[in-house]
Protein backbone atom coordinates (compact mmCIF):
# COMPACT_ATOMS: atom_id res chain seq x y z
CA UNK A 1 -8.29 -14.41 9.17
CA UNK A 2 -4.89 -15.11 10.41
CA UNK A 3 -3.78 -12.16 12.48
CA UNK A 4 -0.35 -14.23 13.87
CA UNK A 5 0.94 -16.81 12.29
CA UNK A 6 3.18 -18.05 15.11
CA UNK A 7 4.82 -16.65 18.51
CA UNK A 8 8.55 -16.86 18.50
CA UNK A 9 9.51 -19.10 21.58
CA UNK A 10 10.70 -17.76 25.00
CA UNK A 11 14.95 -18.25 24.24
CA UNK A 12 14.82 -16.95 21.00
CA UNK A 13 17.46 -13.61 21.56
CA UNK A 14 15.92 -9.97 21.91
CA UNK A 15 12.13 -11.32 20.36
CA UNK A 16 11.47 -14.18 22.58
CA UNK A 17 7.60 -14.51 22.99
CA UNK A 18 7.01 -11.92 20.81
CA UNK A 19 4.19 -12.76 17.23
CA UNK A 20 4.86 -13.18 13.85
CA UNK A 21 1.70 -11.48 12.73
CA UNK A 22 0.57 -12.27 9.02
CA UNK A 23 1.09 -8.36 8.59
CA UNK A 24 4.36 -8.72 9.05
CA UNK A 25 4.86 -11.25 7.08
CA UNK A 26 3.30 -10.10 4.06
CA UNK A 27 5.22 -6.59 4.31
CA UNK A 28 8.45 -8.69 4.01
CA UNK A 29 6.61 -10.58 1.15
CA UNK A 30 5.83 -7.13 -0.60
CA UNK A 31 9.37 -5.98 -1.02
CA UNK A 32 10.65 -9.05 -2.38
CA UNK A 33 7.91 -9.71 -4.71
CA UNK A 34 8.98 -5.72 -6.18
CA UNK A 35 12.63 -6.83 -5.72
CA UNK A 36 13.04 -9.92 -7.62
CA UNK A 37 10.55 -8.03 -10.07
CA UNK A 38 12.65 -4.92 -10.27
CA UNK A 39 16.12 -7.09 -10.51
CA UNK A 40 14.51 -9.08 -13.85
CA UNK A 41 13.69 -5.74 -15.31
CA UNK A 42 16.74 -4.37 -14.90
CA UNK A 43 18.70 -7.41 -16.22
CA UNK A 44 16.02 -7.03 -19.27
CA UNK A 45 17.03 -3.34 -20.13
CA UNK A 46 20.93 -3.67 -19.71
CA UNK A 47 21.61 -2.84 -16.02
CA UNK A 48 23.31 -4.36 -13.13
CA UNK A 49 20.32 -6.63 -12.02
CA UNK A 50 21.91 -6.68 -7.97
CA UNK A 51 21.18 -2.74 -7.68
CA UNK A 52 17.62 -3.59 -7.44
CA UNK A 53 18.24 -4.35 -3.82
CA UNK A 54 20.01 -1.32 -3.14
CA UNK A 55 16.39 0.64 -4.21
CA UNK A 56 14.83 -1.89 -2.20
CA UNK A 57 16.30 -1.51 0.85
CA UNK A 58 15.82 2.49 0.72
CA UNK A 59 12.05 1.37 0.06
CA UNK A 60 12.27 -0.43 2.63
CA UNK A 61 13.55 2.50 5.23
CA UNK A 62 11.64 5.17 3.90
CA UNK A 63 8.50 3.07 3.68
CA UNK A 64 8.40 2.28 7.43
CA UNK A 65 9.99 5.98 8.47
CA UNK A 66 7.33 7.24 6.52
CA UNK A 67 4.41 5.71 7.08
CA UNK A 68 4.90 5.95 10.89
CA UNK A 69 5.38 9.76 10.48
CA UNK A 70 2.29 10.16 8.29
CA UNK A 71 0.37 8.02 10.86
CA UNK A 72 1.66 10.42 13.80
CA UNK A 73 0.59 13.33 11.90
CA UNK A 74 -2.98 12.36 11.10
CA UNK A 75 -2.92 11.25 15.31
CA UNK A 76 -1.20 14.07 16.46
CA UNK A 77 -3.43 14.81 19.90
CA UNK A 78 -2.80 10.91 21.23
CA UNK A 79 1.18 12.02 20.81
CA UNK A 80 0.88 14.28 23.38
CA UNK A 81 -1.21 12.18 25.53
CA UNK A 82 0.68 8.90 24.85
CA UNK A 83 3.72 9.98 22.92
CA UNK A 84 5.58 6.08 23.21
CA UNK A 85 2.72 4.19 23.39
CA UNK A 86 1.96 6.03 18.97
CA UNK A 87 5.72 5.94 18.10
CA UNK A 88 6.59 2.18 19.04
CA UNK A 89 3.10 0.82 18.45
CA UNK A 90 3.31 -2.39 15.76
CA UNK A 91 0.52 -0.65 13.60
CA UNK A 92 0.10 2.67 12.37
CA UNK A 93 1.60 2.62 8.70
CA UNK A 94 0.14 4.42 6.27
CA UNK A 95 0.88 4.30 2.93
CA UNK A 96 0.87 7.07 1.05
CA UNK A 97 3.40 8.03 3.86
CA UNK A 98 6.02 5.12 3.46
CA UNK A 99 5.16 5.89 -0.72
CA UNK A 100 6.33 9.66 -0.70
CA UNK A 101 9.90 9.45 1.76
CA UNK A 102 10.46 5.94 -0.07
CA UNK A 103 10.42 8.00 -3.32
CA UNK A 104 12.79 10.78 -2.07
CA UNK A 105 14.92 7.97 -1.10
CA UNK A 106 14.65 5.35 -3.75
CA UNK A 107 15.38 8.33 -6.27
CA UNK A 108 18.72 9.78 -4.51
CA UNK A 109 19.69 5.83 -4.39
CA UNK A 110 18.87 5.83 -8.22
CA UNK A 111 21.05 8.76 -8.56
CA UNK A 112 23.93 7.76 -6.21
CA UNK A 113 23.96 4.32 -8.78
CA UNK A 114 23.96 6.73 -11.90
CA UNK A 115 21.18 4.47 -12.96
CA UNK A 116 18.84 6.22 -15.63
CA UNK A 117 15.84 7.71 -13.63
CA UNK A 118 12.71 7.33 -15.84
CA UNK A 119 13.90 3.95 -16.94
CA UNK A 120 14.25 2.74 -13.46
CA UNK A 121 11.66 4.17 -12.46
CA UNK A 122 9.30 1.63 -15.59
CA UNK A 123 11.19 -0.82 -14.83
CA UNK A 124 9.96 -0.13 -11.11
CA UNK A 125 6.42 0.04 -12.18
CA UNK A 126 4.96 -3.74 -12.74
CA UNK A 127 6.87 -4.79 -9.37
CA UNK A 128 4.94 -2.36 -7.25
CA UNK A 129 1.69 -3.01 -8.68
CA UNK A 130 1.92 -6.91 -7.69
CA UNK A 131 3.99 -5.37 -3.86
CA UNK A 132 1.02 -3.17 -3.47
CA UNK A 133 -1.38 -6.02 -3.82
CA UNK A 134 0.58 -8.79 -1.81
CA UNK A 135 0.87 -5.99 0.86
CA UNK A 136 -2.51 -5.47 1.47
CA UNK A 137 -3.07 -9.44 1.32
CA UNK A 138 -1.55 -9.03 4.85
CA UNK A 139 -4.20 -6.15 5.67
CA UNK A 140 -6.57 -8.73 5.39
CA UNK A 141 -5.43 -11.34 7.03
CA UNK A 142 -4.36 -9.52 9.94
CA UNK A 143 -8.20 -7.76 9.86
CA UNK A 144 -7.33 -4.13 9.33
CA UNK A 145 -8.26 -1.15 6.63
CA UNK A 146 -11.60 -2.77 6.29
CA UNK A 147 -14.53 -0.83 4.70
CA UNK A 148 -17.88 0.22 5.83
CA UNK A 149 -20.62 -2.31 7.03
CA UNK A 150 -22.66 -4.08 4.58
CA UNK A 151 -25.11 -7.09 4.19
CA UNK A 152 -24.18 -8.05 1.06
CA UNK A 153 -22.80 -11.44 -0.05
CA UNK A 154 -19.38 -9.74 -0.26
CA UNK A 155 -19.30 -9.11 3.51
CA UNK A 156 -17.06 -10.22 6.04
CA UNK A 157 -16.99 -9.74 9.76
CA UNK A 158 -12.94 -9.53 11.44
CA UNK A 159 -14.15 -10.25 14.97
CA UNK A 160 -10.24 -10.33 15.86
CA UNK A 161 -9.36 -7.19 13.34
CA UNK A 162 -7.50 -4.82 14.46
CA UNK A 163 -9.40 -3.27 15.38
CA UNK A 164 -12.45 -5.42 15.47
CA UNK A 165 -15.79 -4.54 13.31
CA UNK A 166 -17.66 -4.00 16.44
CA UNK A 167 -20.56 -1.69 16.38
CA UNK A 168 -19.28 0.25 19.30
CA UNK A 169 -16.35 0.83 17.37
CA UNK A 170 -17.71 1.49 13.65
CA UNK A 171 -19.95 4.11 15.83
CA UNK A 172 -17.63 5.64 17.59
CA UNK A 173 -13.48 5.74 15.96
CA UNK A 174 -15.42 6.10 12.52
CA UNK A 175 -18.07 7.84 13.05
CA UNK A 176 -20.30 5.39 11.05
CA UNK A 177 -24.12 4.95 12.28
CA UNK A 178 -24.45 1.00 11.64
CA UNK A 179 -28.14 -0.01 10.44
CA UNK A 180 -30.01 -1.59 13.12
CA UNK A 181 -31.00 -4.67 10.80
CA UNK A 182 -27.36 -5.53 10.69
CA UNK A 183 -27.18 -5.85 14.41
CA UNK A 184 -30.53 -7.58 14.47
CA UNK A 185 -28.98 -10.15 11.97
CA UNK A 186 -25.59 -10.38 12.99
CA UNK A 187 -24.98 -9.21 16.72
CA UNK A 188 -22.61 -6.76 17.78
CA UNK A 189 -19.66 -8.39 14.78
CA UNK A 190 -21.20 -6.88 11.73
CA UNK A 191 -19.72 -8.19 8.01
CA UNK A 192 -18.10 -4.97 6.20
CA UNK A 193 -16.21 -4.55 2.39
CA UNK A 194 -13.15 -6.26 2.84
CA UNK A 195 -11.72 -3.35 0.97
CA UNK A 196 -8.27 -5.25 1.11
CA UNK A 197 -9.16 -7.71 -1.18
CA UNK A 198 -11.03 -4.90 -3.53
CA UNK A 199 -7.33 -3.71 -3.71
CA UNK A 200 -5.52 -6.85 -4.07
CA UNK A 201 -7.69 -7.50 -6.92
CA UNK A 202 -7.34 -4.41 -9.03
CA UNK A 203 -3.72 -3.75 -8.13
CA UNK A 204 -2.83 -7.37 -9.72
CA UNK A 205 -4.78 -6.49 -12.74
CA UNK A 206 -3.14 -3.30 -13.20
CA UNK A 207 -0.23 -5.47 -12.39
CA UNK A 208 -0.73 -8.11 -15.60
CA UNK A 209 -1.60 -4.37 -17.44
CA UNK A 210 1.83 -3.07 -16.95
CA UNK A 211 3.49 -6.10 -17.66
CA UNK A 212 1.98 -6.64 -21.05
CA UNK A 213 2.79 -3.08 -21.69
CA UNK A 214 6.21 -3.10 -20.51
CA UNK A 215 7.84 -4.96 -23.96
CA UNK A 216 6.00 -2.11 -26.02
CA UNK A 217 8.00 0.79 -27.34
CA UNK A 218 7.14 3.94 -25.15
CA UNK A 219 8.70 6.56 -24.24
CA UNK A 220 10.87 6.70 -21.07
CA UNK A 221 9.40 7.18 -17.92
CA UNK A 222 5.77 6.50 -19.23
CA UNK A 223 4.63 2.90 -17.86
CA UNK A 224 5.65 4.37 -14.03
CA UNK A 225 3.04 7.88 -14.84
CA UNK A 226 0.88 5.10 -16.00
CA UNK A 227 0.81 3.32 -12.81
CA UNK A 228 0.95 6.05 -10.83
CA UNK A 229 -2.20 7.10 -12.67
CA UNK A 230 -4.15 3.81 -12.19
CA UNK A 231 -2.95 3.37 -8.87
CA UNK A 232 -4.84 6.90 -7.58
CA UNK A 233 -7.64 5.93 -9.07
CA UNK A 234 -8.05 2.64 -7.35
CA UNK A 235 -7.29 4.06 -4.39
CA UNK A 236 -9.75 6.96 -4.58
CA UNK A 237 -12.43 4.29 -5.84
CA UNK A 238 -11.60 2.01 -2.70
CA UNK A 239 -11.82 4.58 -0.26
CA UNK A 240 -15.39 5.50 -0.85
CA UNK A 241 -16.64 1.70 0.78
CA UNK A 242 -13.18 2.46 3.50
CA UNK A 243 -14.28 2.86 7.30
CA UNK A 244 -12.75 6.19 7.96
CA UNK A 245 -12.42 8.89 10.47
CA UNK A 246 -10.11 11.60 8.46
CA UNK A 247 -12.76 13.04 5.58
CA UNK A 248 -12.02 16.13 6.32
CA UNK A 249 -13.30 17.13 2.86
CA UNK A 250 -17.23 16.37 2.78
CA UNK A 251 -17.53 13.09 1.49
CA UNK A 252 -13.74 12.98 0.50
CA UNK A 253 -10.73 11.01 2.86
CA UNK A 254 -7.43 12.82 2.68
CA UNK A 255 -6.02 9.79 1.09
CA UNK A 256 -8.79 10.68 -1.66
CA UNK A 257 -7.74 13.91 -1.89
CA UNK A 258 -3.58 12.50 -2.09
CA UNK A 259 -5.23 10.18 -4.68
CA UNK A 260 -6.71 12.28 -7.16
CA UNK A 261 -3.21 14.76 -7.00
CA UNK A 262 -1.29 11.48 -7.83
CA UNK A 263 -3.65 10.96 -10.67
CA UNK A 264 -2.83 14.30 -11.88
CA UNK A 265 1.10 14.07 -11.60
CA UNK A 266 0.68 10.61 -13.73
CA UNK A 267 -1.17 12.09 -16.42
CA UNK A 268 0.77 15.21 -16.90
CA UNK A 269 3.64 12.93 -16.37
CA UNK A 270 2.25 10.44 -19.20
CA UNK A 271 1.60 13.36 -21.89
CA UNK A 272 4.92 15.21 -20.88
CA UNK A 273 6.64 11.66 -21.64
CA UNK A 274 4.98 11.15 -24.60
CA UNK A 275 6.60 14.36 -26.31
CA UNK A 276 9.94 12.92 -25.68
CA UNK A 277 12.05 10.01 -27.47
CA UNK A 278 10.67 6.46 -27.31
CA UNK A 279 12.42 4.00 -25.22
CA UNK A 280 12.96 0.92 -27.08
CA UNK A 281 12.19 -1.89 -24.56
CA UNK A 282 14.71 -4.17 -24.14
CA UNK A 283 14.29 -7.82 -25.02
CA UNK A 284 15.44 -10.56 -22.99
């Protein structure tokens, strides 16, 4: 576990002294991996390759906007309490947050470039598959979104995570009783599911998924319902081993409950598609 890479030195303008934390870097890693992805897809199918980065950027500002505002609103009592302290934290991004305002953006920037939307929008789909899995490469490093304590050979302990999997804190921010054996075993740093790499994995296999589809003929707008689909459901499926404090639904997390509404809007979205013409894809 890597949480900072490096710390910037002392003259370096405006940021002196301040970390490069693997988190960081791997967000920055995520866009351009769906960039350069997005900009050979749309070279593929006929458009302006360059206007990828337009999209991007808009990702890119409605990502951050919104998965600070969705992070806010699930900690609304500390913003009265310590209203600066939440805003201009480093953490706090949540992302089915940054995912919805990046879509409201990333689709007015697709229709401000008169690009076609559901063929942007599978030409899109591989490239976020492989972002979302690079992205949460950094959750790991940097020790965060880790899952529920376990003793199994899977297990890792993030004794600098951030937050760390102290028993203290499983107990108390999540609400989690931790098993007595463990802290026999292990001390106070108990392993847990590194959930990030659960994701990593099955994002880049629905990832190579998409990709082999993408050359297929299909009607436009499909392969994006298609990820959207798949990417709910490994999301719900992760979040059942995910050390949370917002199930405010029985056993179910609000990002379960997001998840299994995204499901739906891909499969309507997939069967809705499928009534309409086929998109020949485009061959390099």
């Amino acid at each position: 576990m890597y949480p900072v890479i490096f710390e910037l030195p002392d003259w370096f303008p405006f940021l002196g002294g301040d970390p490069i934390t693997s988190f960081g870097v791997f967000m920055l890693l995520s866009f351009l991996t769906g960039g350069y992805l997005l900009r050979s897809e749309l070279g593929r199918m006929g458009h302006d390759p360059e206007k990828a980065w337009d999209l991007v950027f808009m990702a890119v500002v409605g990502g951050i906007l919104g998965a600070k505002g969705y992070y806010i609103l699930l900690n609304y009592p500390r913003l009265v309490s310590d209203p600066a302290g939440l805003i201009f934290a480093r953490g706090g991004l949540v992302w089915y947050g940054g995912f919805l305002l990046a879509t409201v953006l990333v689709i007015w920037e697709i229709r401000r470039q008169k690009l076609p939307l559901a063929q942007t929008a599978d030409a899109a789909a591989p490239g976020l598959a492989l972002a979302y899995a690079v992205g949460r490469m950094g959750c790991f490093l940097v020790g965060d979104d880790w899952g529920r304590p376990t003793d199994s050979w899977v297990g890792i302990a993030f004794p600098r995570g951030a937050p760390p999997t102290r028993v203290d804190i499983i107990e108390r921010d999540f609400g989690i009783t931790v098993d007595p054996a463990l802290v026999e075993r292990y001390g106070q740093i108990v392993p847990v599911h590194p959930t990030q790499l659960y994701e990593v994995g099955m994002s880049t296999l629905i990832f190579f998924l998409l990709w082999r589809l993408r050359r297929t003929s299909r009607p436009a707008g499909w392969l994006f319902m298609l990820w959207l689909a798949l990417a709910g459901v490994e999301r719900f499926l992760v979040e059942f081993l995910r050390a949370k404090d917002d199930r405010f639904f029985g056993l179910l997390t609000l990002a379960q409950i997001l998840s299994l509404a995204i499901v739906a809007v891909g499969v309507v979205g997939m069967v809705r598609s499928s009534g309409g013409p086929s998109a020949k894809a485009a061959t390099a």
